[in-house]
C-alpha atoms as a PDB file:
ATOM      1  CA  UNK A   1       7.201 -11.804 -41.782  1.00  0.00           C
ATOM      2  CA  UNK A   2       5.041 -10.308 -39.133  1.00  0.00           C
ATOM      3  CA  UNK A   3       6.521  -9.534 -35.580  1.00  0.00           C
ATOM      4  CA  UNK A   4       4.502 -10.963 -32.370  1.00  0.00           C
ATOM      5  CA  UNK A   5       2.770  -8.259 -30.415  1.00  0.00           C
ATOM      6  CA  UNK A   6       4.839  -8.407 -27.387  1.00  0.00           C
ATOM      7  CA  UNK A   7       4.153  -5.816 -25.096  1.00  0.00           C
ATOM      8  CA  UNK A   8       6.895  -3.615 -22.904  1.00  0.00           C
ATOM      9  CA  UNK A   9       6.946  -4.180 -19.116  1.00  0.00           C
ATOM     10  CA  UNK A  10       4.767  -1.317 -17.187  1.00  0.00           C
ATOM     11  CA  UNK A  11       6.959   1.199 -15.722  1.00  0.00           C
ATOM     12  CA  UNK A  12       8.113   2.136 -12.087  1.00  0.00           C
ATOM     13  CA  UNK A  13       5.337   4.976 -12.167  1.00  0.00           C
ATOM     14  CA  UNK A  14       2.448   3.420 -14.184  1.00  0.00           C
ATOM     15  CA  UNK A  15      -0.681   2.694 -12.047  1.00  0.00           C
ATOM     16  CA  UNK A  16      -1.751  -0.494 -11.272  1.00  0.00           C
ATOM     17  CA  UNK A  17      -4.693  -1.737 -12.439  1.00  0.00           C
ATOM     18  CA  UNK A  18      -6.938  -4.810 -11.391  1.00  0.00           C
ATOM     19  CA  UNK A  19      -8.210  -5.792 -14.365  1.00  0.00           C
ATOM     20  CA  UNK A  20     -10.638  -8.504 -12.858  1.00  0.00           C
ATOM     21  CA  UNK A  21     -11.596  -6.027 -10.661  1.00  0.00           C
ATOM     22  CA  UNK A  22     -14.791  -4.342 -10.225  1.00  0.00           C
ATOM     23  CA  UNK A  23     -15.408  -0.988 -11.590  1.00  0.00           C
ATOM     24  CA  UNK A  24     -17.541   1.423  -9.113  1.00  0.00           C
ATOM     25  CA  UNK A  25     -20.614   3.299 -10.584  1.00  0.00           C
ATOM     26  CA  UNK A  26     -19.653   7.034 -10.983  1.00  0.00           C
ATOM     27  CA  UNK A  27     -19.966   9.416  -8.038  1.00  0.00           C
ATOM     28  CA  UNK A  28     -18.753   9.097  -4.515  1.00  0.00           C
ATOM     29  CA  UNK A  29     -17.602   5.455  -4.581  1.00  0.00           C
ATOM     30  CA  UNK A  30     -15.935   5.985  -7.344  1.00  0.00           C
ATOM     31  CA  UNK A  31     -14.243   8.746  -6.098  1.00  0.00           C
ATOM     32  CA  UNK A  32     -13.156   7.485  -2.816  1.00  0.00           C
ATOM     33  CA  UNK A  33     -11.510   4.217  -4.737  1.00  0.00           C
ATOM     34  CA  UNK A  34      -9.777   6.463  -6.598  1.00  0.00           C
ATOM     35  CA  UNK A  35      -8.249   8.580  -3.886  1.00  0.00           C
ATOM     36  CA  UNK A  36      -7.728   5.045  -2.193  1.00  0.00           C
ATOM     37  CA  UNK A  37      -5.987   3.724  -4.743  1.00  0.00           C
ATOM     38  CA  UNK A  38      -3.698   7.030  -5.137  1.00  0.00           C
ATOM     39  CA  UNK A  39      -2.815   7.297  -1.652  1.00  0.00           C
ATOM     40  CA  UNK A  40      -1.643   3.126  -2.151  1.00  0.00           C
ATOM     41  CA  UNK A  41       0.529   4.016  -4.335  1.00  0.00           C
ATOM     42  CA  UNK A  42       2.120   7.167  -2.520  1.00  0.00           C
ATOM     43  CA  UNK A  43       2.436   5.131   0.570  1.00  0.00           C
ATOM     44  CA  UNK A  44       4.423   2.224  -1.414  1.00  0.00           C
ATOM     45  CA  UNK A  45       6.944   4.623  -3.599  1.00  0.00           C
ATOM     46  CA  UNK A  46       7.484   6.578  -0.635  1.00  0.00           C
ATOM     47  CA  UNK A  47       8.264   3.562   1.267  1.00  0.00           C
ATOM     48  CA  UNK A  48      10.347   2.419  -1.180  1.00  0.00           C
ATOM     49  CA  UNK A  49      12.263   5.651  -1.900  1.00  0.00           C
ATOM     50  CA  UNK A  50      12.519   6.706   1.806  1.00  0.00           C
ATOM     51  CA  UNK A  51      14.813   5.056   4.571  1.00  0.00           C
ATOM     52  CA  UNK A  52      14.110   4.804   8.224  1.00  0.00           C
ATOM     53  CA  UNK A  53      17.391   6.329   8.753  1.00  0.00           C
ATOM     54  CA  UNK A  54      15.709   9.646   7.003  1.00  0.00           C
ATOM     55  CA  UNK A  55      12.952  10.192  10.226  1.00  0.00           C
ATOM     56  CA  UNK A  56      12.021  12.059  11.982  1.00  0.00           C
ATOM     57  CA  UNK A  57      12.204  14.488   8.982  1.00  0.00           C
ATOM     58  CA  UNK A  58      10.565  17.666   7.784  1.00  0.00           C
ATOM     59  CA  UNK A  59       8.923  18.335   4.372  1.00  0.00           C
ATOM     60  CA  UNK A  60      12.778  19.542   2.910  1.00  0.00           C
ATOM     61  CA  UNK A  61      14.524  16.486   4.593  1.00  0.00           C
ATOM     62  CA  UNK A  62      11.889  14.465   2.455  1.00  0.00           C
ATOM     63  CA  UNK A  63      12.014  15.930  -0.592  1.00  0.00           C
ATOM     64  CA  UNK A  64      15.814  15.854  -0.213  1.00  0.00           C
ATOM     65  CA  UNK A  65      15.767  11.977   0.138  1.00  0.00           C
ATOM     66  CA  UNK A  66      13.525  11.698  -2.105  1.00  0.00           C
ATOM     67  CA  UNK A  67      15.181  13.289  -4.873  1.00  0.00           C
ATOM     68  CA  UNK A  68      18.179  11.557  -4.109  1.00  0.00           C
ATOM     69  CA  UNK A  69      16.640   7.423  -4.704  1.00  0.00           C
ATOM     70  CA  UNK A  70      15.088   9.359  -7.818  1.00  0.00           C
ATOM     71  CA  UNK A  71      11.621   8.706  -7.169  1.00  0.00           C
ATOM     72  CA  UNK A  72       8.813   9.874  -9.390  1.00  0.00           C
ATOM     73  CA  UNK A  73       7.585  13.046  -9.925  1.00  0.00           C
ATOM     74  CA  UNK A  74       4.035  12.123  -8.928  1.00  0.00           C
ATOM     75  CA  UNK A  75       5.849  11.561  -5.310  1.00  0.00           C
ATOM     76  CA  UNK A  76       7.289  14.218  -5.354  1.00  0.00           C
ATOM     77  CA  UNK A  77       4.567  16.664  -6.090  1.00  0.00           C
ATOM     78  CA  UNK A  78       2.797  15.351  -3.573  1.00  0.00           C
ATOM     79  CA  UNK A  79       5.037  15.759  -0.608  1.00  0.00           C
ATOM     80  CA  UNK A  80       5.691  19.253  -2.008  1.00  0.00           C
ATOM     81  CA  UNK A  81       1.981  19.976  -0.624  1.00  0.00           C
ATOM     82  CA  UNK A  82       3.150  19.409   2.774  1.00  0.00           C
ATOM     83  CA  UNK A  83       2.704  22.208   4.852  1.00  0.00           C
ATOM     84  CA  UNK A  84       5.830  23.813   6.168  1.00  0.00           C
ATOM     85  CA  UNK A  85       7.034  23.491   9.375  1.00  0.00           C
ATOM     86  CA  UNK A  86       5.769  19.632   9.848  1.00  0.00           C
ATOM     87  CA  UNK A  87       7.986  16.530  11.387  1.00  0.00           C
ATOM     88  CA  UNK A  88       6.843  13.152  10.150  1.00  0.00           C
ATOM     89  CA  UNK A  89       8.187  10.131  12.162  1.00  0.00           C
ATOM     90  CA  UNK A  90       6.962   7.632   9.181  1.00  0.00           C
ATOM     91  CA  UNK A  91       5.862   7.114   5.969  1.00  0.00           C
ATOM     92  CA  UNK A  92       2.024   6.390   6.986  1.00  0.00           C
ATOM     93  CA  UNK A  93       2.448   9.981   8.406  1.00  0.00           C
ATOM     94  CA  UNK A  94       3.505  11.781   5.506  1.00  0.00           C
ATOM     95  CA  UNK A  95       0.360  10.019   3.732  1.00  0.00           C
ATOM     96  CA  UNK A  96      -2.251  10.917   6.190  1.00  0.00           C
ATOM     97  CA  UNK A  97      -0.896  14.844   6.100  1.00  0.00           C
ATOM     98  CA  UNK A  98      -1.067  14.993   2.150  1.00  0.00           C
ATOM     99  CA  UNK A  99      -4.359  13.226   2.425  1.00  0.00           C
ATOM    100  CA  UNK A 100      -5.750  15.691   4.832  1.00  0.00           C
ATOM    101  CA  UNK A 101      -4.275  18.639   2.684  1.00  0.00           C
ATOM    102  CA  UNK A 102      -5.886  17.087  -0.364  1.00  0.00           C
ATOM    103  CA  UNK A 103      -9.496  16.754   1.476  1.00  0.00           C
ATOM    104  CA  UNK A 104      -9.148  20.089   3.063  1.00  0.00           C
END
């Protein structure tokens, strides 16, 4: 007797993915809704992982609260890039800073 194919629900950390979506050519475009669609999901797991209780905070203070809801690594990571020596009053801040780190 066969089993049904029944797949497992996606993970906290697995990327979301549009499927009736349109796919940009290669290049630039493509690029840029990539990077769009990574800074998405930064914004929404540190949102989720981060209370409003936790700003203003510094990169540590982040990282601290951060590690303590357990978010991903990929989160994590990228608030390690922060610069040192920062105070971010929200999450849309901490985005924008890793974003301009990224670029630059």
């Amino acid at each position: 007797m066969e089993e049904a194919y029944q797949p497992e629900p996606p993970a906290d950390d697995d990327v979301r993915v549009d499927p009736g979506g349109p796919v940009p050519p290669p290049g630039e475009e493509r690029e840029q809704t990539q990077a769009d669609a990574e800074a998405e999901f930064l914004r929404s797991e540190l949102a989720r992982h981060l209370e409003r209780a936790a700003f203003p905070a510094d990169r540590q203070t982040v990282l601290d609260v951060l590690e303590a809801h357990h978010a991903p690594d990929a989160a994590l990571d990228a608030v390690r890039r922060l610069p040192d020596g920062g105070e971010y009053h929200n999450v849309t801040e901490i985005v924008r800073a890793i974003d301009r780190r990224h670029k630059g």
